[in-house]
N, C-alpha and C. Protein backbone atom coordinates (compact mmCIF):
# COMPACT_ATOMS: atom_id res chain seq x y z
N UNK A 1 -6.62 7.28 -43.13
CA UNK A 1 -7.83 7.40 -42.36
C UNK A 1 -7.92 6.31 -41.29
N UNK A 2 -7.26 5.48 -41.71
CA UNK A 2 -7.51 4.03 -40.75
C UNK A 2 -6.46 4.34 -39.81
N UNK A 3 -5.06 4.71 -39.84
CA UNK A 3 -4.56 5.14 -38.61
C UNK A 3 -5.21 6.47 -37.53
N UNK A 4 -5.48 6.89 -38.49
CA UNK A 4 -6.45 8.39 -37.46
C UNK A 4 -7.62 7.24 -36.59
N UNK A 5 -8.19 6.76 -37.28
CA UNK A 5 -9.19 6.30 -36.34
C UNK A 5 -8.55 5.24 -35.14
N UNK A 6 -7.70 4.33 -35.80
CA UNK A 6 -7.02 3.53 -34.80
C UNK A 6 -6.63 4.46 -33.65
N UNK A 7 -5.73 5.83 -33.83
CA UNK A 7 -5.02 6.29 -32.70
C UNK A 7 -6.07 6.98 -32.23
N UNK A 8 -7.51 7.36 -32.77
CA UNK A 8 -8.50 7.62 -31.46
C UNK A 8 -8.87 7.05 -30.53
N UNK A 9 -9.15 5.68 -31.03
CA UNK A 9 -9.58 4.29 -30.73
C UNK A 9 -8.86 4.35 -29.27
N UNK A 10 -7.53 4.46 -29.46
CA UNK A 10 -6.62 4.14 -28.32
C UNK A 10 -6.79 5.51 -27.35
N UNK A 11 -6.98 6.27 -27.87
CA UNK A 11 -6.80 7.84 -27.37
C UNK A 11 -7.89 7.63 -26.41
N UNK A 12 -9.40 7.03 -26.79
CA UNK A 12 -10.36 6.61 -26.09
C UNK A 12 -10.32 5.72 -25.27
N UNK A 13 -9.49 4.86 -25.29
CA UNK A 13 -9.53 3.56 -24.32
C UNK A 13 -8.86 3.93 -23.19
N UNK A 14 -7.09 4.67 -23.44
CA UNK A 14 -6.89 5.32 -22.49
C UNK A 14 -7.34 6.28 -21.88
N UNK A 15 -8.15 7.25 -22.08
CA UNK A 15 -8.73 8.41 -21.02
C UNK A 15 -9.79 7.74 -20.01
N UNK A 16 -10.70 6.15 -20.77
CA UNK A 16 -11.27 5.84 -20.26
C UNK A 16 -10.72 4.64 -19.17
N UNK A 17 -9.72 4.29 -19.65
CA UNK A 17 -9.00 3.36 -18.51
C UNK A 17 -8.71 4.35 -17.03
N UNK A 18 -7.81 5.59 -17.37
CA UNK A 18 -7.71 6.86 -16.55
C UNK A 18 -8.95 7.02 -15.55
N UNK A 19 -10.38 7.38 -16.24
CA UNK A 19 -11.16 7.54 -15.46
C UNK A 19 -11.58 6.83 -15.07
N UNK A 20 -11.17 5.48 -14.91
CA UNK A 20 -12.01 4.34 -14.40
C UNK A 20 -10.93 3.86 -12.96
N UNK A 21 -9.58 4.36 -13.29
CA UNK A 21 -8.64 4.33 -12.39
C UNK A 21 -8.86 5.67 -11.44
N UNK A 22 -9.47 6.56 -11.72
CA UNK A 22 -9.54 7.54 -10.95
C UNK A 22 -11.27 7.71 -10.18
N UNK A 23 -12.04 7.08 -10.76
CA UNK A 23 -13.13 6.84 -10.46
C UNK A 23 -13.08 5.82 -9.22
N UNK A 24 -12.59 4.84 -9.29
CA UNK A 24 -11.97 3.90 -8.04
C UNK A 24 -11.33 4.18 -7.28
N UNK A 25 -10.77 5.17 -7.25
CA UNK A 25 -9.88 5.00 -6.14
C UNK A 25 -10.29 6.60 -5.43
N UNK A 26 -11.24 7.22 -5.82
CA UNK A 26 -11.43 8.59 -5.03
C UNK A 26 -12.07 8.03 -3.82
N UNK A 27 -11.73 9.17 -3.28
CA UNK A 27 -12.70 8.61 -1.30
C UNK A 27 -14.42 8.95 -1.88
N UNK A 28 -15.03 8.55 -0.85
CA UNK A 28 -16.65 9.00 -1.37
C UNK A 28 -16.86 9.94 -1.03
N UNK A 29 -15.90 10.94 -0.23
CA UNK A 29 -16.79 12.17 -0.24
C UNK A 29 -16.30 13.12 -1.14
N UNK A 30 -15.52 12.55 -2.13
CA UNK A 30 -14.90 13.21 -3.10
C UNK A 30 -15.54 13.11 -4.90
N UNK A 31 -16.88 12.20 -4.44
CA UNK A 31 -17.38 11.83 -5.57
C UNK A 31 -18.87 12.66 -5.74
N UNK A 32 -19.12 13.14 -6.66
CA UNK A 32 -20.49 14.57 -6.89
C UNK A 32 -21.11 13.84 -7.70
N UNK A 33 -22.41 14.35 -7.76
CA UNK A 33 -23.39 13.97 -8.72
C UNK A 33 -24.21 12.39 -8.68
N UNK A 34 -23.39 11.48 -8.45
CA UNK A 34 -23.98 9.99 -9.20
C UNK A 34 -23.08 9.23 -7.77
N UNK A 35 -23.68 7.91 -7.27
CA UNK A 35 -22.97 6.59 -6.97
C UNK A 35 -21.82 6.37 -7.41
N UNK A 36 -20.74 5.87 -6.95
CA UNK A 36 -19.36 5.32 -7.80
C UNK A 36 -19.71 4.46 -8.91
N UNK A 37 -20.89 3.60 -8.49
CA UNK A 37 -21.25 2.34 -9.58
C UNK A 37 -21.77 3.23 -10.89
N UNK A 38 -22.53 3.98 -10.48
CA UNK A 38 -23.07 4.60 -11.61
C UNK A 38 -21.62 5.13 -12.25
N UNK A 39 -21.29 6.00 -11.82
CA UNK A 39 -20.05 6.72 -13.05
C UNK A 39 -19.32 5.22 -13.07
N UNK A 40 -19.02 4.36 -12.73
CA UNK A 40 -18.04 3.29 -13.57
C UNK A 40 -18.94 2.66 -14.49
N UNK A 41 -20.44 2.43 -14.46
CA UNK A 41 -20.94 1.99 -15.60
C UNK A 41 -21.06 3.00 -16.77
N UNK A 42 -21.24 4.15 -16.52
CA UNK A 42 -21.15 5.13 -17.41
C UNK A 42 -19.77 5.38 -18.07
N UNK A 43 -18.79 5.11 -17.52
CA UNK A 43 -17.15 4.86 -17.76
C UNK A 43 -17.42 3.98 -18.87
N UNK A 44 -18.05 2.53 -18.72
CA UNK A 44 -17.73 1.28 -19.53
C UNK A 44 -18.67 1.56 -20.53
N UNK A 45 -19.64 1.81 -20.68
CA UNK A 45 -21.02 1.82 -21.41
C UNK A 45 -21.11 3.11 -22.64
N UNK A 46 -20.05 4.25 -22.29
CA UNK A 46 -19.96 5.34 -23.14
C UNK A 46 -18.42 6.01 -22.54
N UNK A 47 -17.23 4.96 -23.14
CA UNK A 47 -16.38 5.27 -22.75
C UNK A 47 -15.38 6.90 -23.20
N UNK A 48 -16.21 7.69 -24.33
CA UNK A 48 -15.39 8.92 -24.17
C UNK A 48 -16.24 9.89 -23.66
N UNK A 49 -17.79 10.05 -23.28
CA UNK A 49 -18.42 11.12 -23.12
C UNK A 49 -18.41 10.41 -21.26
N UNK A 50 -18.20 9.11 -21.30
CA UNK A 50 -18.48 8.97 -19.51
C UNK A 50 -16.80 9.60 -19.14
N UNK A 51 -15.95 9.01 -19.64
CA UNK A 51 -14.59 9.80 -19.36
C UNK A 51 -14.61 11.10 -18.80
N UNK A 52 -15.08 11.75 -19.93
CA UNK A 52 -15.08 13.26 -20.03
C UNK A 52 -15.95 13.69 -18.71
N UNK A 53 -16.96 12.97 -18.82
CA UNK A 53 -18.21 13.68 -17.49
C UNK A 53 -17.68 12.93 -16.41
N UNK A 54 -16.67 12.37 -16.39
CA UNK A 54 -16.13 11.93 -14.81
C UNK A 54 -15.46 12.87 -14.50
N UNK A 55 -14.04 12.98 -15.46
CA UNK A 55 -13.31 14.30 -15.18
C UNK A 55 -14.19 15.73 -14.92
N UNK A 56 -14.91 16.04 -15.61
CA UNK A 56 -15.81 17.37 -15.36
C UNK A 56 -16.68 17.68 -14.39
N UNK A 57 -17.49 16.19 -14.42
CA UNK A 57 -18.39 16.58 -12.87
C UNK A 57 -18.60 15.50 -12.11
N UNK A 58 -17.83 14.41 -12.50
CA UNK A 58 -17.62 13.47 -10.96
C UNK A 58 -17.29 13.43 -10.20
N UNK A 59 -16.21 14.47 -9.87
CA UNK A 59 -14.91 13.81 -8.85
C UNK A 59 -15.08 15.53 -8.50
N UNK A 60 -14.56 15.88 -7.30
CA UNK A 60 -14.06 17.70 -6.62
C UNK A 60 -12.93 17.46 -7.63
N UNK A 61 -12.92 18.70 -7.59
CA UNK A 61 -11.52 19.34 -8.08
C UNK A 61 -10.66 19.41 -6.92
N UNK A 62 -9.06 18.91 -6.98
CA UNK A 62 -8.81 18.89 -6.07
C UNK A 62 -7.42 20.29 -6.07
N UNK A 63 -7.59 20.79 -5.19
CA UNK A 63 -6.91 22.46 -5.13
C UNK A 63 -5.10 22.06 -5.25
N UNK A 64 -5.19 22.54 -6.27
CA UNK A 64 -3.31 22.68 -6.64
C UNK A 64 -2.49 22.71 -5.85
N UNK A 65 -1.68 22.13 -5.60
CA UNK A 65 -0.39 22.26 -4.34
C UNK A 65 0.34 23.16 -4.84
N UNK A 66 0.70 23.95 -3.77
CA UNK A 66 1.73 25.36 -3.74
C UNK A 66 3.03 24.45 -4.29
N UNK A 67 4.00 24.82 -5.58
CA UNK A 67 4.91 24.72 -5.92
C UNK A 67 5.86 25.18 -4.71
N UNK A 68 7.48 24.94 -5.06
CA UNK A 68 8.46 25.10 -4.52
C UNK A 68 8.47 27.08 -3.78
N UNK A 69 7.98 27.90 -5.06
CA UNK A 69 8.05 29.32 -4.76
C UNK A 69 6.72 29.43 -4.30
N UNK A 70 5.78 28.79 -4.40
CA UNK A 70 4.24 28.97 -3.31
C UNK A 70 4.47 29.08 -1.95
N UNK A 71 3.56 29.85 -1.45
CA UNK A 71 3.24 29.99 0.29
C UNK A 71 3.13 28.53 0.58
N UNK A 72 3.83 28.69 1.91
CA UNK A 72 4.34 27.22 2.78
C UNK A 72 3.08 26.75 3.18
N UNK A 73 2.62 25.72 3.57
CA UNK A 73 1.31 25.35 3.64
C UNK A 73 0.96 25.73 5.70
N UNK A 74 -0.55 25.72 5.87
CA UNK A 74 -0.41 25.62 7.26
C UNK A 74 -1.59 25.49 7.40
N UNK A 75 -2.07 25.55 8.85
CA UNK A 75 -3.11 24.90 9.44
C UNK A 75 -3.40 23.67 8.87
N UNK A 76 -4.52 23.48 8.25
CA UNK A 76 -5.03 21.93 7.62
C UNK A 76 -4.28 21.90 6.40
N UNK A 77 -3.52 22.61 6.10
CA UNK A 77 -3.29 22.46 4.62
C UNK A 77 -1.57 21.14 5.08
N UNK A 78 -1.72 21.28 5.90
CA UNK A 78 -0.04 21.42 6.76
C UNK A 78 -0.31 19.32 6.38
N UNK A 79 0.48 19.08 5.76
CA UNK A 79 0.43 17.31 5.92
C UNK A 79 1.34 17.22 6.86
N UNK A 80 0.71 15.64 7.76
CA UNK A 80 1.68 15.19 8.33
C UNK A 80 3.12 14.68 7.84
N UNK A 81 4.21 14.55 8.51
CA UNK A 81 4.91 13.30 8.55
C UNK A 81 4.72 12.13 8.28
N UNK A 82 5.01 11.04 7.38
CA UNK A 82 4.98 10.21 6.83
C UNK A 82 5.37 8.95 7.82
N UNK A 83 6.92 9.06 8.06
CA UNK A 83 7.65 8.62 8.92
C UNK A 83 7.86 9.28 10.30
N UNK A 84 7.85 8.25 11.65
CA UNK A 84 8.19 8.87 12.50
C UNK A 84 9.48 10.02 13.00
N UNK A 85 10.57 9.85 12.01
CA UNK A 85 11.82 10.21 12.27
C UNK A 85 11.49 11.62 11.44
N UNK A 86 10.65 11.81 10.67
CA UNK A 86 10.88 12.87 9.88
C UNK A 86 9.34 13.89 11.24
N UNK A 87 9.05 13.36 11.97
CA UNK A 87 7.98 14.53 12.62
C UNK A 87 8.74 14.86 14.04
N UNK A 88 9.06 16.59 13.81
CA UNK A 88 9.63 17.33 14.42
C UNK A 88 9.27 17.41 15.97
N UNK A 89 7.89 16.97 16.29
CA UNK A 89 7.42 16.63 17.69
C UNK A 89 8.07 15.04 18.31
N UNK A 90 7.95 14.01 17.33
CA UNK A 90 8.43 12.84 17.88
C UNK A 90 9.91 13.49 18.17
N UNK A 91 10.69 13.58 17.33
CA UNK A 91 12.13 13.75 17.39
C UNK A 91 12.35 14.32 18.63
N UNK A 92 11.41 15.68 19.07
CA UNK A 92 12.01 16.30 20.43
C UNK A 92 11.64 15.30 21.76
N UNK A 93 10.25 14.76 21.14
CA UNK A 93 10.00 13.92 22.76
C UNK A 93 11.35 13.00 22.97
N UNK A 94 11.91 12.51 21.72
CA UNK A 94 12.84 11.45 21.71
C UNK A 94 13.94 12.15 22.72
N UNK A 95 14.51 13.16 22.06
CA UNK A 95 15.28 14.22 23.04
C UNK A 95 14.86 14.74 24.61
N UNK A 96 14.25 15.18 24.44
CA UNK A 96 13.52 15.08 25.74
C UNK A 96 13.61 13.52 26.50
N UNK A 97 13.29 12.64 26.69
CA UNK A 97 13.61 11.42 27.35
C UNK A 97 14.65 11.06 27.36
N UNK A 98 16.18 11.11 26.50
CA UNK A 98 17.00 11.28 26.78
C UNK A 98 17.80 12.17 27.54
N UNK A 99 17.17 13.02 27.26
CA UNK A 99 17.74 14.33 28.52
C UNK A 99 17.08 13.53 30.06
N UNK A 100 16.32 13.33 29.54
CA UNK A 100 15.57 13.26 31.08
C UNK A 100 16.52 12.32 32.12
N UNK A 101 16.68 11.20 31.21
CA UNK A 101 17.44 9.82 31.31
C UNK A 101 19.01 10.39 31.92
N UNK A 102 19.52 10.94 31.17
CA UNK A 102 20.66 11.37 31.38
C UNK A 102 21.18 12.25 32.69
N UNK A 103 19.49 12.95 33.06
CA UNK A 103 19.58 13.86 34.38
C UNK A 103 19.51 12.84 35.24
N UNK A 104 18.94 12.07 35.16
CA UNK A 104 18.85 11.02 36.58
C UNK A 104 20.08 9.91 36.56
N UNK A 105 20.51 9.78 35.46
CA UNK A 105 22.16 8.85 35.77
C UNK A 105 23.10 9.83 36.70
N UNK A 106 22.71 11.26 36.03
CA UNK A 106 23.78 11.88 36.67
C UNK A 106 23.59 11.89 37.97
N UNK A 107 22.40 12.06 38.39
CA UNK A 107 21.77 12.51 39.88
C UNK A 107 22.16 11.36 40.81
N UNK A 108 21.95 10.02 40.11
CA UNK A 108 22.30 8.81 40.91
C UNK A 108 24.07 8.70 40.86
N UNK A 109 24.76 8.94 40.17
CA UNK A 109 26.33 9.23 39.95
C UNK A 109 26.39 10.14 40.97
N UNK A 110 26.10 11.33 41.09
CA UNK A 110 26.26 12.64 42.47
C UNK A 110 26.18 11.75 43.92
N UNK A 111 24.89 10.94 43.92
CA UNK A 111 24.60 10.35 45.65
C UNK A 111 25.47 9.22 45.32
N UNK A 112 26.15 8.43 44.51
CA UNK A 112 27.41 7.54 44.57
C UNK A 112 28.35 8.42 45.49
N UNK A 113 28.63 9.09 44.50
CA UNK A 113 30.01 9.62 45.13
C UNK A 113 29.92 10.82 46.40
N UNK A 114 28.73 11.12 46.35
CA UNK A 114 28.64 11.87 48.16
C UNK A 114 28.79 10.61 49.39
N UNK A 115 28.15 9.58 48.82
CA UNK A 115 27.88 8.80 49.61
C UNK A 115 29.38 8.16 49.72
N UNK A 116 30.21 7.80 48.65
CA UNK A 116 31.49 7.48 49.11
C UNK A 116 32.86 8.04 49.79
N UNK A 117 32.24 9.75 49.43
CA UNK A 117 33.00 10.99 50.05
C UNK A 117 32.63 10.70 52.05
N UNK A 118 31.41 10.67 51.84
CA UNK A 118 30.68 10.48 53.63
C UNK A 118 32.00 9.07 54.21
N UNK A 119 31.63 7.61 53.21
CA UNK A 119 32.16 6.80 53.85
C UNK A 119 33.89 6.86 53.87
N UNK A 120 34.39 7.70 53.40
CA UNK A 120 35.56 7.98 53.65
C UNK A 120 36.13 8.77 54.59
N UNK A 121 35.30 9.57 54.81
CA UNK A 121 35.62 10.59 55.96
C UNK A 121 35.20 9.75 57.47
N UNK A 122 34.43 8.81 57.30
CA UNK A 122 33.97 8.32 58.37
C UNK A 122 34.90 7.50 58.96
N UNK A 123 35.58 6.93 57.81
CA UNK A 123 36.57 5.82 58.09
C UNK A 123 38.22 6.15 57.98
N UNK A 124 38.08 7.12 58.44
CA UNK A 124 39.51 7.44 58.00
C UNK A 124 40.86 6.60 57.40
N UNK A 125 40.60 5.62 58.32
CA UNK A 125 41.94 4.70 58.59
C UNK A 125 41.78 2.95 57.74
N UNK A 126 40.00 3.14 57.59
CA UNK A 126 40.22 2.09 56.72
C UNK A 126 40.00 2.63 55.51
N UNK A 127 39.75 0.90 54.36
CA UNK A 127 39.91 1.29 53.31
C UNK A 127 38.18 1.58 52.39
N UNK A 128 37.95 2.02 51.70
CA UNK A 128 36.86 2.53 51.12
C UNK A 128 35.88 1.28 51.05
N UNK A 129 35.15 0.50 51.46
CA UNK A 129 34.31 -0.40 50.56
C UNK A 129 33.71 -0.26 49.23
N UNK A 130 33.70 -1.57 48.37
CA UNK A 130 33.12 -1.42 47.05
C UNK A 130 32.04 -2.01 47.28
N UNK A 131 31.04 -1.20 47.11
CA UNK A 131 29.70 -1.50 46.79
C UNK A 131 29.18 -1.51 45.74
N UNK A 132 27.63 -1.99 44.88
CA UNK A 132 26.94 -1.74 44.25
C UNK A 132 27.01 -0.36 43.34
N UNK A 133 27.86 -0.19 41.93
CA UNK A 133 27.80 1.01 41.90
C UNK A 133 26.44 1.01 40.82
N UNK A 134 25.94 2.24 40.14
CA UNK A 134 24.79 2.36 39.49
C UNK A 134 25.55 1.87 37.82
N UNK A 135 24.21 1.53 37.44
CA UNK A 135 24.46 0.63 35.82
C UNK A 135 24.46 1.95 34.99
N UNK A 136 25.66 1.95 33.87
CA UNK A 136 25.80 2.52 32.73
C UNK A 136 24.69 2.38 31.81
């Protein structure tokens, strides 16, 4: 009898540690019924019936995430990216500015060498000058 009661004992301390960890840390608009202070004194003060009435009617229920075979999430359901490298918009702007980058080396590489095609034809007989070419 004395272990049955001991492992309630504990059975109680943890659900109520649980709801006191989950009682803290919800946002406030996620909290119904009572103040946060109130359900944590009700947590400490009647730790298996405040437990229980935290889980039941303190906190929203918060809507199940679609498993692996669930519908893909979207609109608001849609979470961001965590990391920049993992959001599919940064990645293209990244691409995108490199492209961009890359069109104008080339563009400045084209008027190099028109411009050295011109000074060659101009000069027939001498030799090409080296000028300023554009940075890699």
């Amino acid at each position: 009898m004395a272990r049955l009661s001991l492992l309630l004992f504990a059975v109680q301390i943890v659900l109520a540690v649980c709801a006191l960890i989950s009682c803290l840390s919800a946002d406030e608009g996620n909290i119904r019924a009572l103040p946060r202070i109130a359900w944590v004194l009700i947590i400490l003060f009647f730790p298996l019936v405040g437990s229980i009435a935290w889980f039941l009617a303190g906190r929203k229920a918060t809507p199940a995430r679609p498993g692996p075979a669930g519908p893909a999430p979207t609109g608001r359901d849609r979470r961001r990216p965590v990391a920049p490298d993992d959001d599919p918009e940064f990645l293209d702007s990244i691409a995108e500015r490199s492209r961009r980058n890359d069109e104008e080396l080339f563009r400045r590489w084209e008027e190099d060498l028109r411009r050295r095609e011109d000074d060659l034809r101009h000069r027939e007989g001498d030799p090409p000058r080296e000028e300023d070419r554009p940075e890699v």
